[in-house]
C-alpha atoms as a PDB file:
ATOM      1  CA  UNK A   1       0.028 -18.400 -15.266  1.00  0.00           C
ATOM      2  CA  UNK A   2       1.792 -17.799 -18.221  1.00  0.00           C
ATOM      3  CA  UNK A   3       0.503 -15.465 -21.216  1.00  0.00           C
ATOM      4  CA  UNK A   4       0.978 -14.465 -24.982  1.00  0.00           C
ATOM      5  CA  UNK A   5       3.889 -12.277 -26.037  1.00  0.00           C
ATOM      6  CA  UNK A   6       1.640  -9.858 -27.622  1.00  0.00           C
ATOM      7  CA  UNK A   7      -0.438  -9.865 -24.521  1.00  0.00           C
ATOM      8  CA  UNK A   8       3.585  -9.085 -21.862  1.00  0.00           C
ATOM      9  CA  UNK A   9       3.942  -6.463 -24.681  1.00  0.00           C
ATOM     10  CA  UNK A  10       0.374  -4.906 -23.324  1.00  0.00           C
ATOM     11  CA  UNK A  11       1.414  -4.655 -20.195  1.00  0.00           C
ATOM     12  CA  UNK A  12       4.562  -3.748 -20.910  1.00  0.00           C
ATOM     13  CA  UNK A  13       3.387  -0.477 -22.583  1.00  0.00           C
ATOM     14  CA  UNK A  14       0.930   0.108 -19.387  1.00  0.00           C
ATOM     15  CA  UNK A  15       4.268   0.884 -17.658  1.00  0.00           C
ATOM     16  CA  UNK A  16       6.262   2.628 -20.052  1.00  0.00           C
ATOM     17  CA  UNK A  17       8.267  -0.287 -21.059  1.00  0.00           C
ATOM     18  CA  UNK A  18       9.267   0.899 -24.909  1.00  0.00           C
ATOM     19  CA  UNK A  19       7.465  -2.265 -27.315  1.00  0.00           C
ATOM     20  CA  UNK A  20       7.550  -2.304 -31.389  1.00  0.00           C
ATOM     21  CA  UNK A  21       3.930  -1.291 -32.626  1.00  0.00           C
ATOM     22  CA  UNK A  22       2.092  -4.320 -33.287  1.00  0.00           C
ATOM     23  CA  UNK A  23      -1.785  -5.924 -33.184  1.00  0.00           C
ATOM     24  CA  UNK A  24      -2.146  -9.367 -32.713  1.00  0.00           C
ATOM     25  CA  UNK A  25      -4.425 -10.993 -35.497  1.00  0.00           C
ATOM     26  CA  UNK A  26      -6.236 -14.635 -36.371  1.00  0.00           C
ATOM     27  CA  UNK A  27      -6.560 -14.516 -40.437  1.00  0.00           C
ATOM     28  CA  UNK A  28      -4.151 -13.873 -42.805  1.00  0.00           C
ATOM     29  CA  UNK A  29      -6.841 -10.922 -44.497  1.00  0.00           C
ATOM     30  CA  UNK A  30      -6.129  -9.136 -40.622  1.00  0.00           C
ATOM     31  CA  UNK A  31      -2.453  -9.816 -41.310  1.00  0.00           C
ATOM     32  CA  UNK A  32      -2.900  -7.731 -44.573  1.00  0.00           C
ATOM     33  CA  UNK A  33      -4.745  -5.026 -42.832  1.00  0.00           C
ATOM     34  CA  UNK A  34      -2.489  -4.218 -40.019  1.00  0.00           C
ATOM     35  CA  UNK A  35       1.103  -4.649 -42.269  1.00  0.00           C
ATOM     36  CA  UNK A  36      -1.051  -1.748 -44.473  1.00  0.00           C
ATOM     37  CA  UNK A  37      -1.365   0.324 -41.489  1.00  0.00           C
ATOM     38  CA  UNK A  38       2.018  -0.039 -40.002  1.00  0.00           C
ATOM     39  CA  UNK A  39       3.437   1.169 -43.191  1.00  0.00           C
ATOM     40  CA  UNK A  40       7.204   0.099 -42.378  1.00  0.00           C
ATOM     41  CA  UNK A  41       8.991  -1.933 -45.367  1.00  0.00           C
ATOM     42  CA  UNK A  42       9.495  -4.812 -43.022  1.00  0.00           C
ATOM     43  CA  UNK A  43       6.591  -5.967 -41.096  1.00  0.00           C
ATOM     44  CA  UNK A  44       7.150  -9.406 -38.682  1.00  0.00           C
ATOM     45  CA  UNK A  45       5.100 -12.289 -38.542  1.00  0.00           C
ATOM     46  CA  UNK A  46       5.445 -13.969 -34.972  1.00  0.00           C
ATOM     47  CA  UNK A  47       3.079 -17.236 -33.987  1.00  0.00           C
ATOM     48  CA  UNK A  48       2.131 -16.812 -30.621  1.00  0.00           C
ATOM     49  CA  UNK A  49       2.369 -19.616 -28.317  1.00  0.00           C
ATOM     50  CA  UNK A  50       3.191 -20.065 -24.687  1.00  0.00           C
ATOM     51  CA  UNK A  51       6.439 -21.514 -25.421  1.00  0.00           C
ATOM     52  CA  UNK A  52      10.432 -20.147 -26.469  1.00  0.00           C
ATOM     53  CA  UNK A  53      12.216 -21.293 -29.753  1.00  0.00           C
ATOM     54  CA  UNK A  54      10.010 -20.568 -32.269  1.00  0.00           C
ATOM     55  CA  UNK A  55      12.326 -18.697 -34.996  1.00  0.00           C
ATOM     56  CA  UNK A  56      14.177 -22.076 -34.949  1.00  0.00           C
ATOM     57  CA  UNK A  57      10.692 -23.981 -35.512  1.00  0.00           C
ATOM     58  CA  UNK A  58       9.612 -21.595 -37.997  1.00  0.00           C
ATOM     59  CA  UNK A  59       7.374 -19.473 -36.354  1.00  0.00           C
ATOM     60  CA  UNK A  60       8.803 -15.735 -37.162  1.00  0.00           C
ATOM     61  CA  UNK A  61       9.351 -14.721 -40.387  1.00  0.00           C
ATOM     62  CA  UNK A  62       9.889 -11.303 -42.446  1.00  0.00           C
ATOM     63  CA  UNK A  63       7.362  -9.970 -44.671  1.00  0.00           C
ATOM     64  CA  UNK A  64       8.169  -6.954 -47.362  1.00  0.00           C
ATOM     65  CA  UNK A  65       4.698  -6.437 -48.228  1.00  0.00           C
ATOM     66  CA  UNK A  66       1.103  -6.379 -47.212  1.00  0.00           C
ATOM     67  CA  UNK A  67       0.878  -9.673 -49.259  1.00  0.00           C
ATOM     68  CA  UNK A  68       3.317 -11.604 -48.495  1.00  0.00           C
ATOM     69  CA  UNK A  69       2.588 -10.754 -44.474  1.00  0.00           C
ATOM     70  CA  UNK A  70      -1.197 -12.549 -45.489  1.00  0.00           C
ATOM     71  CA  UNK A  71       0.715 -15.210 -47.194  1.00  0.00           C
ATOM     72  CA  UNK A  72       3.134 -16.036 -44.327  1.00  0.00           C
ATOM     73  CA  UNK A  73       0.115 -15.996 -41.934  1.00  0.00           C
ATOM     74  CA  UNK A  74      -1.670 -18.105 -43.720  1.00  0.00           C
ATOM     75  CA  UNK A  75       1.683 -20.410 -43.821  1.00  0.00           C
ATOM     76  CA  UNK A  76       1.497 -20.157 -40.215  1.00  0.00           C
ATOM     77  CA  UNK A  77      -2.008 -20.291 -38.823  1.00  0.00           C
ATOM     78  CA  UNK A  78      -2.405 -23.838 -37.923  1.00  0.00           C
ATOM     79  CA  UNK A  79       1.067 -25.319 -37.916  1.00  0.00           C
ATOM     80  CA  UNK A  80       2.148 -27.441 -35.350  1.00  0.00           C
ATOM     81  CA  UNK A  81       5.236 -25.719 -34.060  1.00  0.00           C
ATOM     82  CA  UNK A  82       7.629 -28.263 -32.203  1.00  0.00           C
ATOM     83  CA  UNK A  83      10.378 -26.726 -30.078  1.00  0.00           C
ATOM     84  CA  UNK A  84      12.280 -27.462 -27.091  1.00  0.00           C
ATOM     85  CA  UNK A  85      10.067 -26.179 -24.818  1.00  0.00           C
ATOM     86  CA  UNK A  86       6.434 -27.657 -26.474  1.00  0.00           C
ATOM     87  CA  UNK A  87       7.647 -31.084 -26.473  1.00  0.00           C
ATOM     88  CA  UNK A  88       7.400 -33.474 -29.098  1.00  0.00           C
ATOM     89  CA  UNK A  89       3.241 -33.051 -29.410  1.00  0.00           C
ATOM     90  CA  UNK A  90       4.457 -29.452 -30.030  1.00  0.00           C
ATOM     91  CA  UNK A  91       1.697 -26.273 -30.169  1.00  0.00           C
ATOM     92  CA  UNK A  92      -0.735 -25.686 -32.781  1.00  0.00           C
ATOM     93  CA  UNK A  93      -0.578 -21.640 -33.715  1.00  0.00           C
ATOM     94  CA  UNK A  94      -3.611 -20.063 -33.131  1.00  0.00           C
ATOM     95  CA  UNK A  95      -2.818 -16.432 -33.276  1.00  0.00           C
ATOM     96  CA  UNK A  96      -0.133 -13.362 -34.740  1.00  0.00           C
ATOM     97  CA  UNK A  97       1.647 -11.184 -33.743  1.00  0.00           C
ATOM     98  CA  UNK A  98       2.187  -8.534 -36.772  1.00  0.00           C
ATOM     99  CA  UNK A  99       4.591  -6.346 -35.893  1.00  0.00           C
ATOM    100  CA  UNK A 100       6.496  -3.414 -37.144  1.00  0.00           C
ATOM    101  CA  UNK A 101      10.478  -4.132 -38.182  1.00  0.00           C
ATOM    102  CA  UNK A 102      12.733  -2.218 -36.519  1.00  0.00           C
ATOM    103  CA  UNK A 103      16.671  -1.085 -37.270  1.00  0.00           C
ATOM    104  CA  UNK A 104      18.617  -3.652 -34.863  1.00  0.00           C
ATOM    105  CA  UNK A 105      22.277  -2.401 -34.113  1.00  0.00           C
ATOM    106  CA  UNK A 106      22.650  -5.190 -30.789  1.00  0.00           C
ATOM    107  CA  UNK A 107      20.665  -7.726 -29.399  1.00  0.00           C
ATOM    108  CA  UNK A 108      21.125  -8.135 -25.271  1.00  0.00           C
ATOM    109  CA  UNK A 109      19.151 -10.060 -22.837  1.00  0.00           C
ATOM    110  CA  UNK A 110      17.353  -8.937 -19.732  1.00  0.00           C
ATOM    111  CA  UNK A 111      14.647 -10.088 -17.031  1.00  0.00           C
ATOM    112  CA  UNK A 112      13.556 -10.116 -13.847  1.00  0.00           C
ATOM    113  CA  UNK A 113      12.578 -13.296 -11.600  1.00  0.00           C
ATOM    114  CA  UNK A 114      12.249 -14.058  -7.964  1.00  0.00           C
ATOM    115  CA  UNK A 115      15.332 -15.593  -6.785  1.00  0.00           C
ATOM    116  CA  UNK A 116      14.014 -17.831  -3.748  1.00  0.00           C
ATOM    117  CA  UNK A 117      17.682 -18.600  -2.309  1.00  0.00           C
ATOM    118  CA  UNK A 118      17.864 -14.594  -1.528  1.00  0.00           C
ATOM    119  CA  UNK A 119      13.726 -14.423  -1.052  1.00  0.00           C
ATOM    120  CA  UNK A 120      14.256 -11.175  -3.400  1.00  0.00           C
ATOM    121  CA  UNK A 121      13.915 -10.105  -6.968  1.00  0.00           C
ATOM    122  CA  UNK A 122      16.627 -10.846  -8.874  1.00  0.00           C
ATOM    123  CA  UNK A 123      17.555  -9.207 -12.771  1.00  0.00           C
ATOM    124  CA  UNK A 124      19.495 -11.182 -14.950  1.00  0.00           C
ATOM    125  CA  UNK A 125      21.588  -9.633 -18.113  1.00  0.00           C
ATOM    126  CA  UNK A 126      23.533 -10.558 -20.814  1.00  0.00           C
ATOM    127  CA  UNK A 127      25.256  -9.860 -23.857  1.00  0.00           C
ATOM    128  CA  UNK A 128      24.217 -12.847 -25.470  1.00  0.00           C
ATOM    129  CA  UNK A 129      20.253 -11.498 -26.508  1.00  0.00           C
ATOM    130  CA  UNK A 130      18.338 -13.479 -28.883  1.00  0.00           C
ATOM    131  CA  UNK A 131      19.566 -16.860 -27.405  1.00  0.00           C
ATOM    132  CA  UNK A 132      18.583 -19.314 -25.390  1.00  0.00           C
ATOM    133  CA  UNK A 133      19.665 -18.624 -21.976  1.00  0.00           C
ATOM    134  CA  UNK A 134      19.856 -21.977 -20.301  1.00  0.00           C
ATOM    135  CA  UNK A 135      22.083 -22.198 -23.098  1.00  0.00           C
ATOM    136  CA  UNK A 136      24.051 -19.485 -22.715  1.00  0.00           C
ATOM    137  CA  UNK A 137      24.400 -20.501 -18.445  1.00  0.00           C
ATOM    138  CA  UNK A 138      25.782 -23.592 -19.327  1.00  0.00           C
ATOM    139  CA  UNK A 139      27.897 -22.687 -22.184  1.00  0.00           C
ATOM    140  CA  UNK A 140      29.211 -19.100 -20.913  1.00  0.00           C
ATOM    141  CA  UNK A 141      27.966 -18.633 -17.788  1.00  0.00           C
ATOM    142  CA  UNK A 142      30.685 -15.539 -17.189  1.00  0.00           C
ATOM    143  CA  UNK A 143      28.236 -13.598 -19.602  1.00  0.00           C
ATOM    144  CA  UNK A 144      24.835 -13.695 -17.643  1.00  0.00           C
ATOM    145  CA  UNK A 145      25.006 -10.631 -14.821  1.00  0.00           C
ATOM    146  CA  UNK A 146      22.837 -10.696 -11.960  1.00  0.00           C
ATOM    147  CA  UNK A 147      21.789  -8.016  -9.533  1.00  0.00           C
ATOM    148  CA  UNK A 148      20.171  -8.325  -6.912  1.00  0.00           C
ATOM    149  CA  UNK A 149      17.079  -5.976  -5.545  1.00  0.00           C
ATOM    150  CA  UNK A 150      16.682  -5.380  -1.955  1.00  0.00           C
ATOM    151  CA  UNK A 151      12.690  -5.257  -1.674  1.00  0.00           C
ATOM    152  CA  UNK A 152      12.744  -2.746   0.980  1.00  0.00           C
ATOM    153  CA  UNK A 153      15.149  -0.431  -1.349  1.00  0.00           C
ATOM    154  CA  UNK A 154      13.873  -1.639  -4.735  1.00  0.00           C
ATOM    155  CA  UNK A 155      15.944  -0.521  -7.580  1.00  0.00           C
ATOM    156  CA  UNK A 156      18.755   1.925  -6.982  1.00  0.00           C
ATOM    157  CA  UNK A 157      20.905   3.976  -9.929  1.00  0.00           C
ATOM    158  CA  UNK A 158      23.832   1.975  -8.568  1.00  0.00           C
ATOM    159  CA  UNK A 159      22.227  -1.053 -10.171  1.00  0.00           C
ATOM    160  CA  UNK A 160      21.256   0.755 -13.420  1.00  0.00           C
ATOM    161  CA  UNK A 161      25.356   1.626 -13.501  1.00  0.00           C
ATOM    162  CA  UNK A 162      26.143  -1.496 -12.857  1.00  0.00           C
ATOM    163  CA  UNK A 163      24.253  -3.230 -15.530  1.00  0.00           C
ATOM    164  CA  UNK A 164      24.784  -0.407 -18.541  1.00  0.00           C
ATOM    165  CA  UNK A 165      28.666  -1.029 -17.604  1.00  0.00           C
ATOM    166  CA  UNK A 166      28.495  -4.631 -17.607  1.00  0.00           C
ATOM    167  CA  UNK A 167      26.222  -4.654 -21.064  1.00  0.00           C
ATOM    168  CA  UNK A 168      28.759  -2.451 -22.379  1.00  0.00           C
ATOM    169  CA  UNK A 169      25.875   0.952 -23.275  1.00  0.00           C
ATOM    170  CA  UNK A 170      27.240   4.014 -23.848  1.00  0.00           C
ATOM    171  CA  UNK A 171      25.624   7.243 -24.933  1.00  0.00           C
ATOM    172  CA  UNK A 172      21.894   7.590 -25.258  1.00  0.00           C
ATOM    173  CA  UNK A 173      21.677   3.695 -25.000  1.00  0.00           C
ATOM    174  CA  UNK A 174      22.901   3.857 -21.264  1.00  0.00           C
ATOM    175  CA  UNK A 175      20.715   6.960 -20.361  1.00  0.00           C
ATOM    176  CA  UNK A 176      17.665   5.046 -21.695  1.00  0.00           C
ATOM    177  CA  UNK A 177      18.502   2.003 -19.304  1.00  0.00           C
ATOM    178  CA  UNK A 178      17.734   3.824 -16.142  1.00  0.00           C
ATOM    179  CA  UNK A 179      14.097   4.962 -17.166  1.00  0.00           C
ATOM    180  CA  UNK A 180      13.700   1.277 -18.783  1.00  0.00           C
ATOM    181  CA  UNK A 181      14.660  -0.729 -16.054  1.00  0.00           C
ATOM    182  CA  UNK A 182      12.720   1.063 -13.861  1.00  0.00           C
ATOM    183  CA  UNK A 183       9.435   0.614 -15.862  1.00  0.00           C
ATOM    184  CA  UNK A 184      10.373  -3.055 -16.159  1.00  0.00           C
ATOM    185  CA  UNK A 185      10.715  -3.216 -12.223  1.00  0.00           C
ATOM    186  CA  UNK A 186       7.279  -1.669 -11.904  1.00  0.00           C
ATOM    187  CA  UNK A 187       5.705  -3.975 -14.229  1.00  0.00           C
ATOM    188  CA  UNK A 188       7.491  -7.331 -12.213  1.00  0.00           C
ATOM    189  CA  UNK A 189       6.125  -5.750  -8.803  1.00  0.00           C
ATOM    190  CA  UNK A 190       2.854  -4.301  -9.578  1.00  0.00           C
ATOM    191  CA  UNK A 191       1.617  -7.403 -11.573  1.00  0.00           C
ATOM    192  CA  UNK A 192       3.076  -9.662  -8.648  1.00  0.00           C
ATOM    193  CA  UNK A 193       4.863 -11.266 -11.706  1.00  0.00           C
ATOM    194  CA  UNK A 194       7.252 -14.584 -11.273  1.00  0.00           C
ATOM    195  CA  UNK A 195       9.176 -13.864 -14.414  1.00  0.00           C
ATOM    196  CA  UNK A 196       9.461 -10.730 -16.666  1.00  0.00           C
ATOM    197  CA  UNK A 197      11.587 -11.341 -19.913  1.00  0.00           C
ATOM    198  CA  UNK A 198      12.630  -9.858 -22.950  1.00  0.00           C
ATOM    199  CA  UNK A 199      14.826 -11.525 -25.165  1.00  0.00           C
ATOM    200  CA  UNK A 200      15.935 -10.444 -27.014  1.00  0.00           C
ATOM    201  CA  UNK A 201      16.358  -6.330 -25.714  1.00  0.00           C
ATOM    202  CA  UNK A 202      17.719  -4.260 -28.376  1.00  0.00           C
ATOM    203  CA  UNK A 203      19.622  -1.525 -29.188  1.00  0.00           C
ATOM    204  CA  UNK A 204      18.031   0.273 -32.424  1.00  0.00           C
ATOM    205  CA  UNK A 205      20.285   2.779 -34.660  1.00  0.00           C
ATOM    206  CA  UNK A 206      19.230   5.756 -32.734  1.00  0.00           C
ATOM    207  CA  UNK A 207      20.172   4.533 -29.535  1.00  0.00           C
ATOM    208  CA  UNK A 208      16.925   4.048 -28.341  1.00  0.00           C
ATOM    209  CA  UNK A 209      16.118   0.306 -26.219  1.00  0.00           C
ATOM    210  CA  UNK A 210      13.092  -1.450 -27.283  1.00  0.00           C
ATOM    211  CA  UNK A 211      11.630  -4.905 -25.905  1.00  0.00           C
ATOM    212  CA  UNK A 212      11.836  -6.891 -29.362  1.00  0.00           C
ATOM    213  CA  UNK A 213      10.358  -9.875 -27.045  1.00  0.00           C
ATOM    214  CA  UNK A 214       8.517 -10.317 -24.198  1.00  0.00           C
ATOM    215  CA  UNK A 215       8.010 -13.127 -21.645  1.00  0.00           C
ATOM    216  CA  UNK A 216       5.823 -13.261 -18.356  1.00  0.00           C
ATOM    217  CA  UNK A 217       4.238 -15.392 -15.898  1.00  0.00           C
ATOM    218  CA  UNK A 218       2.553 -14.745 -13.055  1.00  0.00           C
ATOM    219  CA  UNK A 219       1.667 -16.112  -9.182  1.00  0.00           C
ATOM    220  CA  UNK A 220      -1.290 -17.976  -9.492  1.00  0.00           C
ATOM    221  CA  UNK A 221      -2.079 -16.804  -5.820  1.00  0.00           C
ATOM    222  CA  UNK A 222      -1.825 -13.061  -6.754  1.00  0.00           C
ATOM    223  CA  UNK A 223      -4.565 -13.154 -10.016  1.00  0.00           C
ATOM    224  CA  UNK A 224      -7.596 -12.713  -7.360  1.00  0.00           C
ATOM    225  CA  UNK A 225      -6.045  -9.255  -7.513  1.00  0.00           C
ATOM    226  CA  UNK A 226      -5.559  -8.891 -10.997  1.00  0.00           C
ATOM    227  CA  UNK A 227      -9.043  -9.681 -13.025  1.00  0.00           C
ATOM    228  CA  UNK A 228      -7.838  -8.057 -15.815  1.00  0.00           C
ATOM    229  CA  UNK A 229      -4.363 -10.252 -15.875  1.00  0.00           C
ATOM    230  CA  UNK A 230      -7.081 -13.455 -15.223  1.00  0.00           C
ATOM    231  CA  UNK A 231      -8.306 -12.793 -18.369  1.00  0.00           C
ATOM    232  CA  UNK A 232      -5.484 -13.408 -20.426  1.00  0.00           C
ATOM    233  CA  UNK A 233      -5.186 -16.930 -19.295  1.00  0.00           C
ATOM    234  CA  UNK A 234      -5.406 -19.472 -22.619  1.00  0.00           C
ATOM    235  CA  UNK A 235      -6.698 -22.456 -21.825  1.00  0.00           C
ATOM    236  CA  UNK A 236      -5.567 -24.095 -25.480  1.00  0.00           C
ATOM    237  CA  UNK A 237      -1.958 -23.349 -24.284  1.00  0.00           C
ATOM    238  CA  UNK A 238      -2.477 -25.489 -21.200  1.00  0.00           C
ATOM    239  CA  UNK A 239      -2.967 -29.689 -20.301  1.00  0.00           C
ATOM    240  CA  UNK A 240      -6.387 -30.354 -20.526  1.00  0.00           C
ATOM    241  CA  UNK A 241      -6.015 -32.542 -17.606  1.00  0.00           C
ATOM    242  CA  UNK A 242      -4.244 -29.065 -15.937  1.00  0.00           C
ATOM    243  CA  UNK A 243      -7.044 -27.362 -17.007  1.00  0.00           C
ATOM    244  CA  UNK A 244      -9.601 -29.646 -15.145  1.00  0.00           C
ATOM    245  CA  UNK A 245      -8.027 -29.878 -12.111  1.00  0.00           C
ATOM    246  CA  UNK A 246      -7.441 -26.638 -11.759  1.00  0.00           C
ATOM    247  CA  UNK A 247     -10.988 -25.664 -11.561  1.00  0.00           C
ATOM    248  CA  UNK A 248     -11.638 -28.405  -8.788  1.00  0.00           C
ATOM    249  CA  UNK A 249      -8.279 -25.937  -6.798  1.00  0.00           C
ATOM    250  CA  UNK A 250      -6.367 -28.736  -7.301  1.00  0.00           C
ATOM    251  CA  UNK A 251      -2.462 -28.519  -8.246  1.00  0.00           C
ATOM    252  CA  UNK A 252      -1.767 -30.947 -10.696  1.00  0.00           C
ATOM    253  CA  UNK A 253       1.408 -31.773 -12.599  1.00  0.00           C
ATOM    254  CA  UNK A 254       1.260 -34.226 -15.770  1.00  0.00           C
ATOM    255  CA  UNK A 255       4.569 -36.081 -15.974  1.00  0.00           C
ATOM    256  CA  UNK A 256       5.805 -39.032 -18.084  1.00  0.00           C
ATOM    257  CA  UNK A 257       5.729 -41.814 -15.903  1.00  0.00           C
ATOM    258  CA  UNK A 258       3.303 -45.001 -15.054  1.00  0.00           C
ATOM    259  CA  UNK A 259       2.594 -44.057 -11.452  1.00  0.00           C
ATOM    260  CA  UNK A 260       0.119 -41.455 -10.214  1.00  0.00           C
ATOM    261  CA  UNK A 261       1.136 -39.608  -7.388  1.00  0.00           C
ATOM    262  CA  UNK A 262      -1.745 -38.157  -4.681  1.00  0.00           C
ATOM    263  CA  UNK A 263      -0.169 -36.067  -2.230  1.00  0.00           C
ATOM    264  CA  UNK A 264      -0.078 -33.797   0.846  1.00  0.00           C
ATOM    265  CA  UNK A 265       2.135 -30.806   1.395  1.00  0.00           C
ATOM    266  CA  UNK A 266       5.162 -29.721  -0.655  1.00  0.00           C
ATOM    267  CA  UNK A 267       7.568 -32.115   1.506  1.00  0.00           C
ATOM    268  CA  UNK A 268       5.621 -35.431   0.322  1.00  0.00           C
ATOM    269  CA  UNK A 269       5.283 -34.174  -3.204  1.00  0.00           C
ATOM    270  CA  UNK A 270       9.406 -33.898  -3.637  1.00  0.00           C
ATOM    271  CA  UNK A 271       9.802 -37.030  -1.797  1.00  0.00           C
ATOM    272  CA  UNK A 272       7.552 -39.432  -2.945  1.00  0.00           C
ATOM    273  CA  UNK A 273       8.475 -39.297  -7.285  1.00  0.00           C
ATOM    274  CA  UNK A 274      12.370 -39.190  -6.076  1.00  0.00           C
ATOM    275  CA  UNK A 275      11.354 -42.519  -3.592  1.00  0.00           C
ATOM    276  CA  UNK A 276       9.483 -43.607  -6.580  1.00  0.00           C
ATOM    277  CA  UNK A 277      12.327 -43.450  -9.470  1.00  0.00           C
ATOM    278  CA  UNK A 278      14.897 -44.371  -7.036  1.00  0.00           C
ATOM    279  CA  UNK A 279      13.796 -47.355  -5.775  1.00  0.00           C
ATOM    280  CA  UNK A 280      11.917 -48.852  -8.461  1.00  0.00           C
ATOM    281  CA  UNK A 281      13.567 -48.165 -11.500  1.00  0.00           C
ATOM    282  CA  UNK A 282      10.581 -49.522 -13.329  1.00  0.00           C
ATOM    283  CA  UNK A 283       7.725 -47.369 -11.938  1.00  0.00           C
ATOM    284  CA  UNK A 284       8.317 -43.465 -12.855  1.00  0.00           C
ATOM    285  CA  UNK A 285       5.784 -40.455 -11.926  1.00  0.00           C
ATOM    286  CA  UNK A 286       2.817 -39.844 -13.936  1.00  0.00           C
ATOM    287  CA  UNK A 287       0.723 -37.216 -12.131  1.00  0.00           C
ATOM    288  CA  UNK A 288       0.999 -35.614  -9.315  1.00  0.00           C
ATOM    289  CA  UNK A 289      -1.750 -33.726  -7.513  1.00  0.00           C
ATOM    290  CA  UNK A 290      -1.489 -32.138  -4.260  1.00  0.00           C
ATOM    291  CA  UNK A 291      -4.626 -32.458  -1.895  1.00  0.00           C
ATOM    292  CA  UNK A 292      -3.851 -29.281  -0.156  1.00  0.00           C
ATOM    293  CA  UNK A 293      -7.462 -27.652  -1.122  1.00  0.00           C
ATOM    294  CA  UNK A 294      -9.233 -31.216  -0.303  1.00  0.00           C
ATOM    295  CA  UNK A 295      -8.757 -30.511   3.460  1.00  0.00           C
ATOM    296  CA  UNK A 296     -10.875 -29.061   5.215  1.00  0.00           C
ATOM    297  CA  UNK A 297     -10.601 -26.098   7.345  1.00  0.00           C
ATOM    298  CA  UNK A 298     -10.042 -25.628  10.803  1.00  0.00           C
ATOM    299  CA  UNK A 299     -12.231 -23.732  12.677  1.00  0.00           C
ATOM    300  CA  UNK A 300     -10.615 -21.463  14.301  1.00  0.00           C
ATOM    301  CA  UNK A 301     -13.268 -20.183  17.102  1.00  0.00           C
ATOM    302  CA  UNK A 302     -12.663 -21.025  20.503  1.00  0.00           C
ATOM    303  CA  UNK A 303     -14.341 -23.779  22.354  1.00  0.00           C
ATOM    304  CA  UNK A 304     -16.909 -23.066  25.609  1.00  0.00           C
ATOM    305  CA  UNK A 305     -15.659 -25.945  27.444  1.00  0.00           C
END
């Protein structure tokens, strides 16, 4: 499950992650309102959709004033913002982020995912903050560091070293990375989080580091234990056809082609779109729906006889 940034940025802050002040808003009169209160000359205005690339689409802009942060969120509200990642039907903004601007002296990236090869967490670093980073790993890979996390150790100050040395922090920038990365690691474990992201981290005048971004998903099979991360799910964000299936417990992936696939186990589900595009070049994938949670249970209690 995937959520708002504004929403990462809450639990973010539940964990001591540093986060620019913000409040997310739907009208461009709430817009006014909380640029007022935040009081900084520069005030953000940040669409919020479930998807990356939306300074290039048009979605973040500046505002000096009150005013002009209404104006640009009325600009906003309702645009159809197209980026890599939406596709070409794109996402229609529905909310704001109004946040408070911020002195930027470097822009890094940094996040946490699990890195199934290892079956451990994995954080991921680079110099390169405030791009995209499939970019960046196939342009100049040699500037994306990774470090791995031993679950039974967690997150060690040789790491912390390691990183601050490799993003090049000195001073009160590399003291705050310890005490960051080590709210950061909380948040990824405590949530039972598949991806925590911030892109782009930065380094503010005073030294200080501050999430400028935030990115996170979770494991569907963890939110029983998390009500209050449950909530946060937006339904407008997701496939309508997603949507439905999901509340039948079915897993069910839309894709582009003219075949639908009904399957049975992970093995049949890679197997059977690969047999499917390989073999008959005119027939491609367009659903696939696992039928895991149609079977029915075994009973496990032990017969008389």
């Amino acid at each position: 499950m995937k959520i708002h940034e504004y929403q990462a940025k809450e639990v973010f802050r539940r964990f001591g992650v540093p986060t620019p002040r913000g409040e997310m808003v739907t009208t461009p009169d709430q817009a006014r309102a909380v640029a007022e209160k935040l009081g900084t000359k520069i005030v953000v205005v940040k669409a919020q959709i479930h998807a990356g690339g939306r300074g290039k689409a048009g979605g973040v802009k500046l505002a000096k004033s009150p005013a002009e942060a209404a104006d640009l969120a009325k600009q906003i509200l309702g645009m159809k913002l197209v980026t890599p990642q939406t596709g070409p039907g794109g996402r229609i903004v529905q909310r704001l982020l109004i946040e408070e601007g911020l002195d930027i002296k470097r822009e890094l990236y940094l996040s946490i995912l699990v890195d199934r090869a290892v079956a451990a967490p994995v954080i991921m670093a680079s110099t390169a903050g405030g791009m995209e980073i499939e970019e960046v790993a196939h342009k100049n890979p040699e500037l994306i560091l990774r470090v791995t996390i031993l679950p039974a150790t967690g997150l060690q100050p040789y790491h912390v070293r390691k990183l601050a040395f490799g993003l090049g922090l000195s001073g009160d920038a590399a003291a705050a990375l310890g005490p960051f990365l080590q709210g950061l690691y909380r948040t990824f474990l405590e949530t039972d989080a598949s991806l925590a992201e911030i892109n782009p981290l930065i380094v503010t005048g005073d030294g200080k580091l501050v999430a400028l971004d935030a990115k996170m998903a979770f494991d569907d099979n963890a939110l029983f234990k998390h009500k209050d991360l449950a909530d946060y799910r937006d339904l407008n964000e997701e496939d309508p056809l997603e949507v439905e299936a999901s509340t039948y417990k079915l897993n069910y992936i839309k894709l582009d082609g003219n075949v639908g696939c009904m399957v049975n186990g992970a093995g049949l589900a890679m197997s059977t779109p690969w047999t499917s595009s390989s073999f008959r070049a005119a027939r491609r994938p367009i659903s696939w729906t696992s039928a895991e949670a149609l079977r029915p249970s075994r009973s496990r209690t032990p017969s008389r006889f």
